[in-house]
Protein backbone atom coordinates (compact mmCIF):
# COMPACT_ATOMS: atom_id res chain seq x y z
CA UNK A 1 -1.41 10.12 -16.49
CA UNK A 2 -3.13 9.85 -12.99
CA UNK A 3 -3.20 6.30 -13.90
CA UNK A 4 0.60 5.49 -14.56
CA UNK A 5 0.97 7.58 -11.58
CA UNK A 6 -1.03 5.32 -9.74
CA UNK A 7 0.49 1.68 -10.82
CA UNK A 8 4.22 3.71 -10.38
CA UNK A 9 3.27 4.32 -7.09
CA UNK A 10 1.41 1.16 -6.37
CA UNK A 11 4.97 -0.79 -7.80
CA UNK A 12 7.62 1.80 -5.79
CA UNK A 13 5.35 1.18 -2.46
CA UNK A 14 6.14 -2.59 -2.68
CA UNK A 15 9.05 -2.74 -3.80
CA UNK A 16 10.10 -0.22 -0.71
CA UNK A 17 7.80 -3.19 1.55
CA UNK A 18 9.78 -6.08 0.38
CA UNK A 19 13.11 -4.24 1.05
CA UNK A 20 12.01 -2.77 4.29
CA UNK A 21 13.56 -5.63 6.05
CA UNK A 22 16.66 -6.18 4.48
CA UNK A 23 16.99 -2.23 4.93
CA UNK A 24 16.73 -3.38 8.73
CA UNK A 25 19.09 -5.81 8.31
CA UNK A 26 21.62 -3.30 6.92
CA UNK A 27 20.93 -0.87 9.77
CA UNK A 28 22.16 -3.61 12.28
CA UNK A 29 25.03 -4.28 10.67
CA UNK A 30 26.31 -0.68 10.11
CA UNK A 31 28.66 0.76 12.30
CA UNK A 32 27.43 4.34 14.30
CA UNK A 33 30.49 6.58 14.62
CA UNK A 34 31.61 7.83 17.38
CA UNK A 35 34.46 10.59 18.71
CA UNK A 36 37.75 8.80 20.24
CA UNK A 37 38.83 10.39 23.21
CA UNK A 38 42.37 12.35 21.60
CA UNK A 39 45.22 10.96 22.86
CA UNK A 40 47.14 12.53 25.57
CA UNK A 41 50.55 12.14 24.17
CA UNK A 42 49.64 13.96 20.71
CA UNK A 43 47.55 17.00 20.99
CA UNK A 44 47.72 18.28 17.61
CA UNK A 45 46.09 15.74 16.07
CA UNK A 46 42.50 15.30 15.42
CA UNK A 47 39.75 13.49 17.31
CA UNK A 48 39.25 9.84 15.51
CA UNK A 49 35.76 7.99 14.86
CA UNK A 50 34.89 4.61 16.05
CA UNK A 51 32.64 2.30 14.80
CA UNK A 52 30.37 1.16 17.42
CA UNK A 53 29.28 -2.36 17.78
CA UNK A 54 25.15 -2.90 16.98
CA UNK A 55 22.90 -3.00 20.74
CA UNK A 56 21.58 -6.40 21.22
CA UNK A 57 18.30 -4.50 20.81
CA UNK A 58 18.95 -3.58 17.54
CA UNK A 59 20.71 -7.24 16.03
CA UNK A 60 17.13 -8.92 17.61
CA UNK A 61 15.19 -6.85 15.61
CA UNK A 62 17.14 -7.39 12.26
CA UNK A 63 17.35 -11.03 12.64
CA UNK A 64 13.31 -11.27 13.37
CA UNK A 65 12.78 -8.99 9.90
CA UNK A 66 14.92 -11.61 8.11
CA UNK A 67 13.40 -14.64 9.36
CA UNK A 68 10.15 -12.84 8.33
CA UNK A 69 10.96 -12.31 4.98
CA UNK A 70 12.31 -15.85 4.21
CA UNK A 71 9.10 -16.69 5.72
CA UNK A 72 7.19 -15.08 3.62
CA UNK A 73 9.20 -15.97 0.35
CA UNK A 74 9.26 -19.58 1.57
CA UNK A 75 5.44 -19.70 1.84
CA UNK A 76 5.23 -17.45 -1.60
CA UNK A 77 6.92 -20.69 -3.57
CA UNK A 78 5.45 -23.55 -1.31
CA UNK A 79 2.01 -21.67 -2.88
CA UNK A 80 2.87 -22.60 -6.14
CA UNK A 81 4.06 -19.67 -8.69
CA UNK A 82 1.33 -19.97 -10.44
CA UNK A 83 -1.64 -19.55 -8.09
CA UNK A 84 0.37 -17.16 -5.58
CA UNK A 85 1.96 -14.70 -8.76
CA UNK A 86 -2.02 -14.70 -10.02
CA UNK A 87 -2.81 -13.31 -6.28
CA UNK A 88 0.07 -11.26 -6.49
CA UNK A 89 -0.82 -9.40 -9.66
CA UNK A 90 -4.60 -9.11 -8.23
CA UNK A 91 -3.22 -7.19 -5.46
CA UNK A 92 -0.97 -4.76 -7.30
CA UNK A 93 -3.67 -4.05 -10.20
CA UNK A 94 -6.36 -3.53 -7.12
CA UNK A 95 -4.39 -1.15 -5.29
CA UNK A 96 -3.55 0.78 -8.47
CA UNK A 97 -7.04 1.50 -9.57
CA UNK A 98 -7.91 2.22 -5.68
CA UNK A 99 -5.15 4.52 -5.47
CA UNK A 100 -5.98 6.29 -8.59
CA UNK A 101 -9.49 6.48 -7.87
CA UNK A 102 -8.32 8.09 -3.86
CA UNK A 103 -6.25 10.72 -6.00
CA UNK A 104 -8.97 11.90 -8.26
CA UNK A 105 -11.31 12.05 -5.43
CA UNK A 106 -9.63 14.13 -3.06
CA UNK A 107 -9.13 16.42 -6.21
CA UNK A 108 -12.73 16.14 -6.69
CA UNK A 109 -13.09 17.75 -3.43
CA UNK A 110 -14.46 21.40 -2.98
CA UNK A 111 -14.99 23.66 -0.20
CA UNK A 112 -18.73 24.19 -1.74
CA UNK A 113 -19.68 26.94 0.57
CA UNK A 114 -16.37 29.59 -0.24
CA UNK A 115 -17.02 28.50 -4.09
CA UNK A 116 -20.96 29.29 -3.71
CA UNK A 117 -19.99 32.74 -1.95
CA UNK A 118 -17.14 33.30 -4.52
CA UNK A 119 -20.08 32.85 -7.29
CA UNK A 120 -22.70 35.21 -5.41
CA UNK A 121 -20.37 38.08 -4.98
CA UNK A 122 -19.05 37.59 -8.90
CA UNK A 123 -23.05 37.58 -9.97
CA UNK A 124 -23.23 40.81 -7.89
CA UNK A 125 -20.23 42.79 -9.08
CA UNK A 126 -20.01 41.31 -12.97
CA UNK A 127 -23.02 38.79 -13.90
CA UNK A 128 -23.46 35.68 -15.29
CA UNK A 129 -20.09 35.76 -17.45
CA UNK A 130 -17.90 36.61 -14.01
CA UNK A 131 -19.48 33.49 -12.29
CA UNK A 132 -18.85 30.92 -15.09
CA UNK A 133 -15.41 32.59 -14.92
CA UNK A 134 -14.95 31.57 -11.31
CA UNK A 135 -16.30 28.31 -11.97
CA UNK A 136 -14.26 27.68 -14.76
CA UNK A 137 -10.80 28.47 -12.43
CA UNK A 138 -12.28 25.90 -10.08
CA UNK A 139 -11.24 22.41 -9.70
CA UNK A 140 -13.52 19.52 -9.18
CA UNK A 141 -16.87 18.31 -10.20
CA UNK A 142 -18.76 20.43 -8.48
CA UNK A 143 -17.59 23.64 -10.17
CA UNK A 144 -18.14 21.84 -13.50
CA UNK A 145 -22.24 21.24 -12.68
CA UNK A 146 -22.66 25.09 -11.45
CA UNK A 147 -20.70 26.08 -14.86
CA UNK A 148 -23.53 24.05 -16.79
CA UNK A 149 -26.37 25.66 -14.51
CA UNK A 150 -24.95 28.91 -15.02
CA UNK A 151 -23.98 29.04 -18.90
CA UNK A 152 -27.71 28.03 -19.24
CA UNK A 153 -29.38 30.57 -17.05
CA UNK A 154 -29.87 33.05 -19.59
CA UNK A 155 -33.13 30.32 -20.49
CA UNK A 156 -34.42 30.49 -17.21
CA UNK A 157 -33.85 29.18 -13.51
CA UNK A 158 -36.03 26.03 -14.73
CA UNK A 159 -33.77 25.30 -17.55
CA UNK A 160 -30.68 25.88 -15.59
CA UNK A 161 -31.75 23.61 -12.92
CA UNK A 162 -32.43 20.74 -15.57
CA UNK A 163 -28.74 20.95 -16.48
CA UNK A 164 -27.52 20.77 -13.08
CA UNK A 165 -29.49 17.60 -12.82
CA UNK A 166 -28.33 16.29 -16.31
CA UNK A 167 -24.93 16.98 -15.25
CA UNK A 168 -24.67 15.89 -12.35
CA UNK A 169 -25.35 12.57 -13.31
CA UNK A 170 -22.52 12.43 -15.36
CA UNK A 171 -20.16 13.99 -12.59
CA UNK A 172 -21.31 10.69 -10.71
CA UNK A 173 -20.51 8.39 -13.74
CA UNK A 174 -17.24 9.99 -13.46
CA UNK A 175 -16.50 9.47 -9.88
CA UNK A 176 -17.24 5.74 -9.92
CA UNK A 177 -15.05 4.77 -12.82
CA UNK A 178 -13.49 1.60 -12.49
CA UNK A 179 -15.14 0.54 -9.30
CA UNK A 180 -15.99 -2.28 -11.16
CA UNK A 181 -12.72 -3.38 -11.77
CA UNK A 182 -12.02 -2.76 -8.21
CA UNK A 183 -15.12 -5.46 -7.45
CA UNK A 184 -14.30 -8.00 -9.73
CA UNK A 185 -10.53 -8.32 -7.95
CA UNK A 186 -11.58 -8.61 -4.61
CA UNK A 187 -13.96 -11.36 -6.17
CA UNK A 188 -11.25 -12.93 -8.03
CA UNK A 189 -9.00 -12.69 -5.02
CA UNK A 190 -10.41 -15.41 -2.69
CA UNK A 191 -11.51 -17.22 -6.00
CA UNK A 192 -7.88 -17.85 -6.70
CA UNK A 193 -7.27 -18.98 -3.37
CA UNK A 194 -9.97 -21.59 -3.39
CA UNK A 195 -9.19 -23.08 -6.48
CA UNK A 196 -5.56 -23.43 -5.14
CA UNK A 197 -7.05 -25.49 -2.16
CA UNK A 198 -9.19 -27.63 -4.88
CA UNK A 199 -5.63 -28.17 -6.92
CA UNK A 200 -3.75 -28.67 -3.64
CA UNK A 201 -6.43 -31.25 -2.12
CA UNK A 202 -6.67 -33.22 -5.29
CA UNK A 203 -2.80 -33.50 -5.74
CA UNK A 204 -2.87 -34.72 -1.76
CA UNK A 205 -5.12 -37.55 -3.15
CA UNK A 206 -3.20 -38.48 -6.07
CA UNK A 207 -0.18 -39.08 -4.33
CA UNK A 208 -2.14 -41.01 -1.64
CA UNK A 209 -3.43 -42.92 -5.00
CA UNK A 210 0.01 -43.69 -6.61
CA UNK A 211 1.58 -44.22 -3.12
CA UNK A 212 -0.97 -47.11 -2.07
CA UNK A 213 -1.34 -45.76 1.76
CA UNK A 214 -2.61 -43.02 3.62
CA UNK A 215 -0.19 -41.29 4.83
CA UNK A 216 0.27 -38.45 6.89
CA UNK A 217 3.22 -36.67 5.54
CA UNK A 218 1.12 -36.79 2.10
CA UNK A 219 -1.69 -35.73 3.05
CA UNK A 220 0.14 -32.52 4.91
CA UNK A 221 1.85 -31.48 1.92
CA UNK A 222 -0.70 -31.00 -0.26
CA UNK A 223 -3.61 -29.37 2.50
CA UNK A 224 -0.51 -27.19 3.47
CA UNK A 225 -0.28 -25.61 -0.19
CA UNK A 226 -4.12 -25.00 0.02
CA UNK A 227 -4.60 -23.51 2.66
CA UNK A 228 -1.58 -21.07 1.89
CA UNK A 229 -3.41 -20.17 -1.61
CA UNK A 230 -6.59 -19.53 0.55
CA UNK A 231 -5.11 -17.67 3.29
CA UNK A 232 -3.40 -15.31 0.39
CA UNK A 233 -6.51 -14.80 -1.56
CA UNK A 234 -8.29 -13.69 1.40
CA UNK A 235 -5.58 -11.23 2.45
CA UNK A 236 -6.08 -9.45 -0.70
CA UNK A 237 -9.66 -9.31 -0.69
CA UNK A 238 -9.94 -8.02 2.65
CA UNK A 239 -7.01 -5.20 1.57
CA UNK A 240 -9.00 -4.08 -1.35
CA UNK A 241 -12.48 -4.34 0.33
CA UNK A 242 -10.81 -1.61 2.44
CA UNK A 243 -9.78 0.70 0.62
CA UNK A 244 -13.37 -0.23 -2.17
CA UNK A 245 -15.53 0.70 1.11
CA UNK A 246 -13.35 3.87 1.92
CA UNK A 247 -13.94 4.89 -2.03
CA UNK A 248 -17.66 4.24 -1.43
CA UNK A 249 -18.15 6.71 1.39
CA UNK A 250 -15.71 9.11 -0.31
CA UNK A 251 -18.37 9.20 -3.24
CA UNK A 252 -21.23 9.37 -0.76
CA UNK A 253 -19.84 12.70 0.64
CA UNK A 254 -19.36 14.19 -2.43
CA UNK A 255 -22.56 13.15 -4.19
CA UNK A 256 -24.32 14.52 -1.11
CA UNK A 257 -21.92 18.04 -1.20
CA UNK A 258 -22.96 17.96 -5.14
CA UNK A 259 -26.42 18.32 -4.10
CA UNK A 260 -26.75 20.49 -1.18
CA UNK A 261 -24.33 22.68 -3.46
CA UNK A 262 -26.72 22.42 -6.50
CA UNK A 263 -29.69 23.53 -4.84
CA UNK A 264 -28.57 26.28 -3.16
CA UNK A 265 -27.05 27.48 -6.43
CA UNK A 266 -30.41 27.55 -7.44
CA UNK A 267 -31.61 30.00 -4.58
CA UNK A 268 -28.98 31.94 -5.43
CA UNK A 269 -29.95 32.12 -9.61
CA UNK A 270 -33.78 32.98 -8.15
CA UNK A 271 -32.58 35.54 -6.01
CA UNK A 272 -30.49 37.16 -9.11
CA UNK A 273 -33.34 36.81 -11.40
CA UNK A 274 -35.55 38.50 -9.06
CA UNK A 275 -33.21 41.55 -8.75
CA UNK A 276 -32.57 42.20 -12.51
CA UNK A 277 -36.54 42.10 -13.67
């Protein structure tokens, strides 16, 4: 589900780019109303609205978002369908798995110190059972390794401690799902874009081939169409490589929160051991 949520919102977010400059466009051309002054011969009736003509401001700024989109579809088919829809599709299936994997970890996140104090206070009042009860209302991986600790504390602090460990590492399979996938698209991205240069260079050729003569006007055509490929492919491997390295450190903070968390779950088991011998 978080996954569908993900590509829906990957898909809605584009679509809403690619019309945000004919919406632009639309704004200039609509009319703001405005009260007419009621006229002095007729005071019963009521006030009319004008349409106000568009600021010169305002018809600037709509004509440069349309020249940018043409641009931008005009250098989307010079790139060839084929190479720029690949890079296209890299994008949209990057940013979905990078969303999804944003939106599972800010879920994943726990304020470790109000859960650790909610779990010392229920070991106080009602035991082992209350604490795996507040774990178990608690969202996020942490909460899920102090459940395991805790439903095997009745073995022993040492025992309990081997299960936070065991856990844990499977709380940080978990959090680096499809980071993989996430890699292999920013590889493929720029990959793509080089081997529309190759395609583009070598068609340059063969038209300098059949043609006889080296031409200019040749030769532009076809190092125009690679370099658009390459200039694509790296956009979209620097846009993913952003949001891969902001996933990265997101991890990093809550592996290290899983661990300060885990110990001093520990120290808190010891302590409760210690009172009920």
């Amino acid at each position: 589900m978080k996954k569908l949520f993900a590509f829906v919102a990957v898909i809605g977010m584009l679509t809403f780019g690619a019309s945000g400059f004919a919406v632009a466009q639309d704004q200039t051309n609509s009319d703001t109303a405005t009260t007419v002054q009621n006229d002095s011969a007729s005071v019963d009736t009521a006030a009319q609205t004008a349409a106000t003509p568009a600021t010169p401001e305002q018809k600037q700024g709509g004509e440069q978002g349309n020249v940018l989109l043409k641009q931008i579809k005009a250098k989307f088919i010079e790139g060839g369908a084929g190479f720029m829809g690949s890079i296209l599709l890299t994008l949209i299936f990057g940013l979905a798995l990078a969303i999804e994997r944003i939106i599972y970890l800010n879920l994943a996140t726990t304020n470790t110190d109000k859960l650790l104090q909610k779990i010392e206070d229920a070991l106080e009042s009602g035991g082992i059972d209350a604490a795996k009860e507040v774990c178990r209302n608690t969202r996020g991986p942490v909460a899920s390794i102090f459940y395991q600790g805790l439903d095997r504390a009745h073995e022993g602090v040492e025992m309990a401690e081997k299960s936070v460990i065991a856990y844990g590492s499977v709380q940080m399979g978990l959090l680096e799902k499809n980071l993989s996938w996430i890699a292999l698209f920013i590889a493929i991205a720029p990959m793509l874009g080089f081997m529309g240069t190759v395609i583009g260079m070598i068609d340059a050729f063969d038209k300098i081939q059949v043609a006889g003569t080296v031409s200019a006007q040749l030769v532009a055509g076809g190092i125009k169409v690679a370099l658009i490929t390459t200039v694509s492919g790296l956009i979209v491997a620097i846009i993913l490589q952003i949001f891969y390295n902001y996933i990265l450190s997101k991890i990093d903070s809550i592996t290290v929160q899983m661990e300060d968390a885990s110990i001093s779950l520990i120290d808190i088991l010891v302590k409760y051991n210690e009172k009920n011998k």
